[in-house]
PDB file of N, CA and C in Angstrom:
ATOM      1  N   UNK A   1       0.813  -1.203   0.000  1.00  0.00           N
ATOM      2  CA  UNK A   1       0.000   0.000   0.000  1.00  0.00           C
ATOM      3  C   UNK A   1       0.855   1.266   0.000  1.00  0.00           C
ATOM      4  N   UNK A   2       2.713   0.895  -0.189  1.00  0.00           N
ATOM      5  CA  UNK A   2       2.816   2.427   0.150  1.00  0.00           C
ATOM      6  C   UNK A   2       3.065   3.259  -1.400  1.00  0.00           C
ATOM      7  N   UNK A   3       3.084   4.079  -1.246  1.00  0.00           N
ATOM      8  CA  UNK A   3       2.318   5.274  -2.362  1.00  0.00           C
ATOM      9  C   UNK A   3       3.204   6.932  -1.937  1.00  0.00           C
ATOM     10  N   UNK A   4       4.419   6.796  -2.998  1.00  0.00           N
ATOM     11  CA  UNK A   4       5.218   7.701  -2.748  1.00  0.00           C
ATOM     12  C   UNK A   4       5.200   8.735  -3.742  1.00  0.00           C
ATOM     13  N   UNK A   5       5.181   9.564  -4.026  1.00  0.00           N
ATOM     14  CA  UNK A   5       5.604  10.854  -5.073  1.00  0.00           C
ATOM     15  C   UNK A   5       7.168  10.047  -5.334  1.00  0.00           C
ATOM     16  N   UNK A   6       7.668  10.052  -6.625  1.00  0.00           N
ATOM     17  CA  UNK A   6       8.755   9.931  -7.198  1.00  0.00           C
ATOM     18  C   UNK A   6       9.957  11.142  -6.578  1.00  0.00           C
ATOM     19  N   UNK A   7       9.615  11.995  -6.074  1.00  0.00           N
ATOM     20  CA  UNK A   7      10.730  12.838  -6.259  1.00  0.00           C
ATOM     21  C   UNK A   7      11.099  12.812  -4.362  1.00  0.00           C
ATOM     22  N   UNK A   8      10.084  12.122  -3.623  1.00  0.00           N
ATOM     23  CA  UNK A   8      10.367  11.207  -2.174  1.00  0.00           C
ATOM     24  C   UNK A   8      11.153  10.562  -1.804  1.00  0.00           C
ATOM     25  N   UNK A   9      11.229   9.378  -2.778  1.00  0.00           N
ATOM     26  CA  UNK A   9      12.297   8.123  -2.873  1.00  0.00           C
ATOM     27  C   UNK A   9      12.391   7.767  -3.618  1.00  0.00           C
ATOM     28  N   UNK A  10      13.174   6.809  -3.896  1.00  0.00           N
ATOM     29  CA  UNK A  10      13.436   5.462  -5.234  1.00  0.00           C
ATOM     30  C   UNK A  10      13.203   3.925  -4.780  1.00  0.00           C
ATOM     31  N   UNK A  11      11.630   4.092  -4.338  1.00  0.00           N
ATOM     32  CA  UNK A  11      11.117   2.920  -3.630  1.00  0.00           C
ATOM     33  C   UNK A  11      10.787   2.084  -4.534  1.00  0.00           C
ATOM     34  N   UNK A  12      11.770   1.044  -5.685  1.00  0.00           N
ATOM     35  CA  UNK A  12      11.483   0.415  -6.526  1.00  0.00           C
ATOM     36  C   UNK A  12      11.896  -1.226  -6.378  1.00  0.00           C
ATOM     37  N   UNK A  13      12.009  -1.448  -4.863  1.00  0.00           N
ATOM     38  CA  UNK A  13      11.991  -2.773  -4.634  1.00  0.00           C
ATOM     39  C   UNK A  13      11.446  -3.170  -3.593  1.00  0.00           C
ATOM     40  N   UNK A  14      11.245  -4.365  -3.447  1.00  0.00           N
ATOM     41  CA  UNK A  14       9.969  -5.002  -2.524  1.00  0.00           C
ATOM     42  C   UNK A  14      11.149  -5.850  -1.819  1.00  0.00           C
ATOM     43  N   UNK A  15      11.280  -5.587  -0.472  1.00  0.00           N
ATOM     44  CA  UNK A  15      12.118  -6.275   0.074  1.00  0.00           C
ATOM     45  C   UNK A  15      11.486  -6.911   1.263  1.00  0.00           C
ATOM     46  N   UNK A  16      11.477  -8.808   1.293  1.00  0.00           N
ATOM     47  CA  UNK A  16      10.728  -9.610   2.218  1.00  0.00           C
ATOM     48  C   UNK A  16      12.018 -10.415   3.011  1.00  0.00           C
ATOM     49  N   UNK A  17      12.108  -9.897   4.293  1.00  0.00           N
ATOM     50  CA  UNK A  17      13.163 -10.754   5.147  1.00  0.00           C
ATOM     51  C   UNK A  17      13.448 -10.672   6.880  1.00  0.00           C
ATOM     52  N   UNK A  18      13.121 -11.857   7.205  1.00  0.00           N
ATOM     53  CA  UNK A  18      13.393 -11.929   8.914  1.00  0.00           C
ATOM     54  C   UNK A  18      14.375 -11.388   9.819  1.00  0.00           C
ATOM     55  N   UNK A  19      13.741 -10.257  10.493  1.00  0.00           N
ATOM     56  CA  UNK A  19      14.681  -9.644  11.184  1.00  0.00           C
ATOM     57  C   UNK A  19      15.965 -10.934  12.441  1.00  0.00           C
ATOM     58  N   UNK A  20      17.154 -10.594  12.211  1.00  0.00           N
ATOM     59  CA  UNK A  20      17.592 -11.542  13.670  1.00  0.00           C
ATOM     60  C   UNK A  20      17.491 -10.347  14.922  1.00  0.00           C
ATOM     61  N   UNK A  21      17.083  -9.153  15.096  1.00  0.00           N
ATOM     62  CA  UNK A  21      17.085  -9.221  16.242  1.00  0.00           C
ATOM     63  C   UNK A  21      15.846  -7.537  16.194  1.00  0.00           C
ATOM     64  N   UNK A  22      15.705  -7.354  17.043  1.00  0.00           N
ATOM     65  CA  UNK A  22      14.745  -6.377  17.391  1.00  0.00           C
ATOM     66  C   UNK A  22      15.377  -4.866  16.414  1.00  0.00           C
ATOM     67  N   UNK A  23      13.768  -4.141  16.091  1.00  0.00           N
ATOM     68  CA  UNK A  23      14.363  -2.931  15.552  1.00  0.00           C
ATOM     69  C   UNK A  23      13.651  -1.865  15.705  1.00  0.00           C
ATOM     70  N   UNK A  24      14.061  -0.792  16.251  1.00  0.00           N
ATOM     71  CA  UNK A  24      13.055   0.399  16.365  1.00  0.00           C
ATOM     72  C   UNK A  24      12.514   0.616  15.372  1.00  0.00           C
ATOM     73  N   UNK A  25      11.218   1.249  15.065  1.00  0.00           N
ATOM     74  CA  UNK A  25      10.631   1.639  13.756  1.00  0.00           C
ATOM     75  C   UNK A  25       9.845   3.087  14.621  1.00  0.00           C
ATOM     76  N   UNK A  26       9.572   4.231  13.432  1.00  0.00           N
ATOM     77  CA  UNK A  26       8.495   4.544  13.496  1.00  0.00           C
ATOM     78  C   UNK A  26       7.159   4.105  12.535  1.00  0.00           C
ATOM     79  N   UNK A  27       6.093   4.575  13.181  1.00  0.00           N
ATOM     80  CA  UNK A  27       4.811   3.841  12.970  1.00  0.00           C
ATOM     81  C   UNK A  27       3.443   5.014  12.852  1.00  0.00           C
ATOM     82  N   UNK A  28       2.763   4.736  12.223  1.00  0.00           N
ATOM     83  CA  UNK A  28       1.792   5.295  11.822  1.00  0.00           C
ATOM     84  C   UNK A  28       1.037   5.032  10.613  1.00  0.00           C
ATOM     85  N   UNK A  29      -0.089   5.836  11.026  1.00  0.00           N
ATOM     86  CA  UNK A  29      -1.042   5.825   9.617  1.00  0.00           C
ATOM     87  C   UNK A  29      -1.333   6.417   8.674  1.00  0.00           C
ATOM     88  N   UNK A  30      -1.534   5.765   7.004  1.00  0.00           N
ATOM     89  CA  UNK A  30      -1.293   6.517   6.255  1.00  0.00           C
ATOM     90  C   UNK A  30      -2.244   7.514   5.863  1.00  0.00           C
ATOM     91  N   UNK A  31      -1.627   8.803   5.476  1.00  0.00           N
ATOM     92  CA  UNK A  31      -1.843  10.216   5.240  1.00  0.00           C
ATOM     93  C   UNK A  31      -1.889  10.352   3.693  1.00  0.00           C
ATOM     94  N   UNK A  32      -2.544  11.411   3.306  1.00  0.00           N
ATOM     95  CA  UNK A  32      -2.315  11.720   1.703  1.00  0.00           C
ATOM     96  C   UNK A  32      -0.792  12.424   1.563  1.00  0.00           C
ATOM     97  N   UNK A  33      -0.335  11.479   0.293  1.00  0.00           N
ATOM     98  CA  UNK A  33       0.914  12.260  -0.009  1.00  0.00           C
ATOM     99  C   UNK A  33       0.781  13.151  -1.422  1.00  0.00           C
ATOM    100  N   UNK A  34       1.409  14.210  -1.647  1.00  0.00           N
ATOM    101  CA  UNK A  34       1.220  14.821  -2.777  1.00  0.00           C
ATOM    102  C   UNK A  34       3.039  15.341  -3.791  1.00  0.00           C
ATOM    103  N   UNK A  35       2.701  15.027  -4.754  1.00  0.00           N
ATOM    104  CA  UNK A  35       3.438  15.181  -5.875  1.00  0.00           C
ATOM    105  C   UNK A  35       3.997  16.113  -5.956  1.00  0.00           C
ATOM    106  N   UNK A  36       5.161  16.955  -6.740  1.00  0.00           N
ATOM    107  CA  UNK A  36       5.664  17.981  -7.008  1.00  0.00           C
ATOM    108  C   UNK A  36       4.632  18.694  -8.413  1.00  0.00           C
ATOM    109  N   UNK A  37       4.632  19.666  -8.635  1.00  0.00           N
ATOM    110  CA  UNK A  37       3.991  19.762  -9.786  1.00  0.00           C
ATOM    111  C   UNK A  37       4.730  19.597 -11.398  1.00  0.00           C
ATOM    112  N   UNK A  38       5.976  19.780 -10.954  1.00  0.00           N
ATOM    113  CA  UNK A  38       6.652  19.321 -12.004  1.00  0.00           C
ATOM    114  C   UNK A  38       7.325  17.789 -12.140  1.00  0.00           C
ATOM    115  N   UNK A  39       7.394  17.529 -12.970  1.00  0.00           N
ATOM    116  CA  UNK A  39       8.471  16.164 -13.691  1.00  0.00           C
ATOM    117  C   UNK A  39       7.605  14.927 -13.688  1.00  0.00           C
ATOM    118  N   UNK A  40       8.012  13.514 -13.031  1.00  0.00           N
ATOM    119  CA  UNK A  40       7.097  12.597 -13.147  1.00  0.00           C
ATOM    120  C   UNK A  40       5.969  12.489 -11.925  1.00  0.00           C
ATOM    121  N   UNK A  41       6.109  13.416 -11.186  1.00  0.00           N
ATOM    122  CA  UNK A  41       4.643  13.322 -10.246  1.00  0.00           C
ATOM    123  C   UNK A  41       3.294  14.475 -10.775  1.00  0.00           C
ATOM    124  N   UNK A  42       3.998  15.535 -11.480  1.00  0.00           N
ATOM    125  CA  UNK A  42       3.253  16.331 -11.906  1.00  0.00           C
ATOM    126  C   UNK A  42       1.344  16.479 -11.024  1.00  0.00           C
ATOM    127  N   UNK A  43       1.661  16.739  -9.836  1.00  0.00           N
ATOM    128  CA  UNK A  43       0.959  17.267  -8.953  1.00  0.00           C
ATOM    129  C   UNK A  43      -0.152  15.697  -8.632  1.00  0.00           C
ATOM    130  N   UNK A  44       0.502  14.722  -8.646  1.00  0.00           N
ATOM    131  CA  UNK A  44      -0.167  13.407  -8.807  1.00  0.00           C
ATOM    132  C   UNK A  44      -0.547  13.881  -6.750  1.00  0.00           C
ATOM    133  N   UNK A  45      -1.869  13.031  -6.210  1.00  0.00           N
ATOM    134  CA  UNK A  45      -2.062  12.813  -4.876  1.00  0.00           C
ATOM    135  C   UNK A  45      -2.379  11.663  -4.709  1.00  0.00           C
ATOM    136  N   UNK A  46      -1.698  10.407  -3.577  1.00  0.00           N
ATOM    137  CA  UNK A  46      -2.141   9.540  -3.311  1.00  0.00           C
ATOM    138  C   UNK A  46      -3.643   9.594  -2.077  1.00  0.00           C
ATOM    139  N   UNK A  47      -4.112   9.156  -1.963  1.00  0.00           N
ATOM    140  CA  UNK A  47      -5.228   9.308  -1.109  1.00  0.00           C
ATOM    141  C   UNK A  47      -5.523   7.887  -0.507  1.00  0.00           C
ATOM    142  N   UNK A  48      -5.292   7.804   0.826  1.00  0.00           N
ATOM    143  CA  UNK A  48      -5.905   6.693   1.578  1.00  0.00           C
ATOM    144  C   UNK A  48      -7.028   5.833   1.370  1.00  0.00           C
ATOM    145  N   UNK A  49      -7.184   4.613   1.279  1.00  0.00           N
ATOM    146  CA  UNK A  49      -8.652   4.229   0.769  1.00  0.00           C
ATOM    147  C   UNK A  49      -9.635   4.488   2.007  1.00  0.00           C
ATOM    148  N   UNK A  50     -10.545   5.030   1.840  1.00  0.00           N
ATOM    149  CA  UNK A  50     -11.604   4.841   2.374  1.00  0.00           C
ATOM    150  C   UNK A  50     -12.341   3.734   3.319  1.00  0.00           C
ATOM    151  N   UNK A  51     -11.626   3.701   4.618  1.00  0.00           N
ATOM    152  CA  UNK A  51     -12.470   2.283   5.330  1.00  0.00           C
ATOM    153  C   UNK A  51     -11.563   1.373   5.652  1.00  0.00           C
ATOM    154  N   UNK A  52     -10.139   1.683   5.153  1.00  0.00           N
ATOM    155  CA  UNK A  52      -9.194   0.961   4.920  1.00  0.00           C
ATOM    156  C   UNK A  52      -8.044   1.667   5.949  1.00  0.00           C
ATOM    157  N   UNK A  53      -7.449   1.085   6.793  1.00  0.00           N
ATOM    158  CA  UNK A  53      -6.610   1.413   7.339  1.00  0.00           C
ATOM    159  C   UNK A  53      -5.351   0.809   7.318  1.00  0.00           C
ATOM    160  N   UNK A  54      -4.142   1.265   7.108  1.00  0.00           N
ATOM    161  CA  UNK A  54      -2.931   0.994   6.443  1.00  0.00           C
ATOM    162  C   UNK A  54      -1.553   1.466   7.942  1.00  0.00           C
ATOM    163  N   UNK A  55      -0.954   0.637   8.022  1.00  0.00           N
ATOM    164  CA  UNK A  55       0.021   1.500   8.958  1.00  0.00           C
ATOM    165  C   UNK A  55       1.357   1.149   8.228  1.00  0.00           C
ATOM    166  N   UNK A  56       1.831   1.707   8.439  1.00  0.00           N
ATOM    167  CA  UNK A  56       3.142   2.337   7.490  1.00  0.00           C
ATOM    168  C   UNK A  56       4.442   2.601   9.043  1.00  0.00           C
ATOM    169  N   UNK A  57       5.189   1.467   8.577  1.00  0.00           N
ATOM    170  CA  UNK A  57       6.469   1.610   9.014  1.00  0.00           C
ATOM    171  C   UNK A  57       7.936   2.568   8.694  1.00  0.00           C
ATOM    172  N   UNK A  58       8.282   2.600   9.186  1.00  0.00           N
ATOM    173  CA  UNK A  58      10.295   3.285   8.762  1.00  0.00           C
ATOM    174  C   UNK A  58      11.203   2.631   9.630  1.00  0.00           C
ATOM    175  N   UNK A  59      11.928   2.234   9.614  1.00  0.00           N
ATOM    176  CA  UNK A  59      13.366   1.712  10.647  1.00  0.00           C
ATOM    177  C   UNK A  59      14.391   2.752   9.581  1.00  0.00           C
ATOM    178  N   UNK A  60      14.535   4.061  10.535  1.00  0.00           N
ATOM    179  CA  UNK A  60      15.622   4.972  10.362  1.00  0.00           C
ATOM    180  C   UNK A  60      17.276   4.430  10.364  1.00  0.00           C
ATOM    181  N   UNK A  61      18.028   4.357   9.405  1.00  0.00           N
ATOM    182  CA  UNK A  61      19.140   3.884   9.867  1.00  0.00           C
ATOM    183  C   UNK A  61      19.764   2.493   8.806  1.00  0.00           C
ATOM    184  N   UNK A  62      18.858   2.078   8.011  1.00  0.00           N
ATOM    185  CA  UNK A  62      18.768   0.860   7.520  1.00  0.00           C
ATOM    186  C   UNK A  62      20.099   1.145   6.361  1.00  0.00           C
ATOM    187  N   UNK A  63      20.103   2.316   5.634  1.00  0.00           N
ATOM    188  CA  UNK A  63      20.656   2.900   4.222  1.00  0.00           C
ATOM    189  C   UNK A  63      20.860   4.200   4.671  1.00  0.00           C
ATOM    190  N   UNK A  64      22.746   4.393   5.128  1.00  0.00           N
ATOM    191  CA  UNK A  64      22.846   5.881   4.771  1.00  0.00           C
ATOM    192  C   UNK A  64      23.723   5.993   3.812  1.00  0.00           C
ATOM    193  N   UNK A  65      24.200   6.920   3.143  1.00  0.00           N
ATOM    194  CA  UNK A  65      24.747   7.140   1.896  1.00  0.00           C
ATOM    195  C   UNK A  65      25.725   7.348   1.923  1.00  0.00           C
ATOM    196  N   UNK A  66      27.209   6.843   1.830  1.00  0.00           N
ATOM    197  CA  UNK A  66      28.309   6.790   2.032  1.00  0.00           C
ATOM    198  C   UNK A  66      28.973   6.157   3.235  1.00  0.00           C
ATOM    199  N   UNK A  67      28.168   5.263   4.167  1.00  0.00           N
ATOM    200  CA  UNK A  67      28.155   4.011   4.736  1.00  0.00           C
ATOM    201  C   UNK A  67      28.891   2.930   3.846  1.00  0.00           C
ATOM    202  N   UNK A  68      30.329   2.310   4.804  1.00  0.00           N
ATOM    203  CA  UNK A  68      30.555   1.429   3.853  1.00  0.00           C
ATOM    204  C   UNK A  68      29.967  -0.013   4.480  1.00  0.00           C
ATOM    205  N   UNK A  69      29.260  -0.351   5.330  1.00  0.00           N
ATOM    206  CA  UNK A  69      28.690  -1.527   5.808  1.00  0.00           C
ATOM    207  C   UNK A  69      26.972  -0.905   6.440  1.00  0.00           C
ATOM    208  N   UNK A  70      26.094  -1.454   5.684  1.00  0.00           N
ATOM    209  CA  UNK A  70      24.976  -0.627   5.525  1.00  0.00           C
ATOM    210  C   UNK A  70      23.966  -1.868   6.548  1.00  0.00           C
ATOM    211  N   UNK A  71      23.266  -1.595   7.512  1.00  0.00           N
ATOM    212  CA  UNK A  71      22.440  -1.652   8.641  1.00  0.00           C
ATOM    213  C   UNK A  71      21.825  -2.902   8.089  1.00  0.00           C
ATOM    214  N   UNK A  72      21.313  -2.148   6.967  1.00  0.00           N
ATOM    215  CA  UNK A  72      20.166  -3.558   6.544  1.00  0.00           C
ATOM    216  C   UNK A  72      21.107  -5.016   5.824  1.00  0.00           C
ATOM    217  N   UNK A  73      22.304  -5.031   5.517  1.00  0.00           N
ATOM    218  CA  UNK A  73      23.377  -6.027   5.053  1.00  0.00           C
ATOM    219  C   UNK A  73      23.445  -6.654   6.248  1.00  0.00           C
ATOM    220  N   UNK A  74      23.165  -6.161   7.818  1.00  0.00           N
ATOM    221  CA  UNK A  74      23.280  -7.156   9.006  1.00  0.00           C
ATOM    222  C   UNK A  74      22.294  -8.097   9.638  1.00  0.00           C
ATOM    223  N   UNK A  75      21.046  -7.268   9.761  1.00  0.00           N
ATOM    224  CA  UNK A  75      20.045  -7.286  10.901  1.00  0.00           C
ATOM    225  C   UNK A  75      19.038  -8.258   9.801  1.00  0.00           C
ATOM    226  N   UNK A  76      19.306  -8.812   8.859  1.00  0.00           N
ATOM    227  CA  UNK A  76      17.945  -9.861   8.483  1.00  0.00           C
ATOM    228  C   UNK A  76      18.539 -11.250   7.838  1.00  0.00           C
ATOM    229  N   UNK A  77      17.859 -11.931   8.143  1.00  0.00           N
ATOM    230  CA  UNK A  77      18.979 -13.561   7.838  1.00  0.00           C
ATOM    231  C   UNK A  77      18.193 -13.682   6.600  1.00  0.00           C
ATOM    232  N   UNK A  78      19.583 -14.326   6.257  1.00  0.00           N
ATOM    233  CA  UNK A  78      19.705 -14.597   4.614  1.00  0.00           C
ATOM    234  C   UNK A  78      19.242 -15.954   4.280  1.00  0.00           C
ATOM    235  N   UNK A  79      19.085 -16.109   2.993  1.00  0.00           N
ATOM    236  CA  UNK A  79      18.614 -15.132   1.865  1.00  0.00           C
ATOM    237  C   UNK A  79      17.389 -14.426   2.371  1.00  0.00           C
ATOM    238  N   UNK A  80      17.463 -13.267   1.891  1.00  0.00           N
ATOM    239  CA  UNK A  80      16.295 -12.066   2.069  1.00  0.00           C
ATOM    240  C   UNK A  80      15.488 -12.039   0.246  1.00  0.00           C
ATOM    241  N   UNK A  81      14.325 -12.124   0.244  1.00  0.00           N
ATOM    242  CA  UNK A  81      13.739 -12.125  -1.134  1.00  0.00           C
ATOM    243  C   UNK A  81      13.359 -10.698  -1.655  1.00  0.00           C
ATOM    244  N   UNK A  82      14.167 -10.568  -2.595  1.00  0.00           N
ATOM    245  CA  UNK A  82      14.031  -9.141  -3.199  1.00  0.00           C
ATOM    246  C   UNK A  82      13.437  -8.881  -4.647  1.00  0.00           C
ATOM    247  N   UNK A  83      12.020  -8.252  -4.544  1.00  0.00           N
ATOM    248  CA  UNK A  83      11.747  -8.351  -6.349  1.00  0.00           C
ATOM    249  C   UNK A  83      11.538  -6.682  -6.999  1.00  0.00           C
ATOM    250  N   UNK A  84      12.108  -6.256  -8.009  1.00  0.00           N
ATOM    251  CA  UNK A  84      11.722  -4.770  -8.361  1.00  0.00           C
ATOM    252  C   UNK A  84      10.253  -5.022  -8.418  1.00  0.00           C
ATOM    253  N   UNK A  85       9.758  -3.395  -8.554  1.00  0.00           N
ATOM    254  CA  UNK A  85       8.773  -3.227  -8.304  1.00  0.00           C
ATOM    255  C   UNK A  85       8.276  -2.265  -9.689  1.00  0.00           C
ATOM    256  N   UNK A  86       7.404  -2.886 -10.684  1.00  0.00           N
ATOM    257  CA  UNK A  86       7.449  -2.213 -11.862  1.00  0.00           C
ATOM    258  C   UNK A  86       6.362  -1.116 -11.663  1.00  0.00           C
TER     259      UNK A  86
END
C-alpha cells in the first residue's frame, strides 16, 4: 500500500526478510501524499482508501549514503527475497 511521489524516494523494490534481532521503527497511519507539480509526479495525490486502514512503518538507519557496511546487510537472515517493483 505504500504510495510515494517519485521525487520522495526510489522505492522500486519489494524487500521480504526476517529480522535476527529487534528494531526500532516509526509507525503510523497513512496520510495523503502529494506530488511535485513538475516532472514525473506532476501534482499526482495519493489518497488513503476509504475504510481501509494501512500503517506504514520506517526503521531509520537501515541505508545511509556513504556508509561502507549498511544496517540492513546485518540485521535480516539470509537469503532475504528481493523483487523490483514495476
Amino acid at each position: 500500500m505504500l504510495a510515494l511521489p517519485y521525487a520522495w524516494t526510489r522505492a522500486d523494490l519489494l524487500v521480504r526478510a526476517l529480522p535476527l534481532q529487534d528494531l526500532q521503527a516509526y509507525t503510523g497511519m497513512g496520510k495523503p501524499a502529494r506530488g511535485s507539480h513538475l516532472g514525473p509526479d506532476r501534482g499526482t495525490t495519493w489518497i488513503p482508501t476509504v475504510g481501509l486502514q494501512v500503517r506504514q512503518l520506517y526503521v531509520p538507519g537501515l541505508f545511509v549514503k556513504g556508509r561502507d557496511t549498511q544496517l540492513y546487510e546485518s540485521v535480516f537472515a539470509k537469503p532475504a527475497e528481493i523483487m523490483p517493483v514495476h
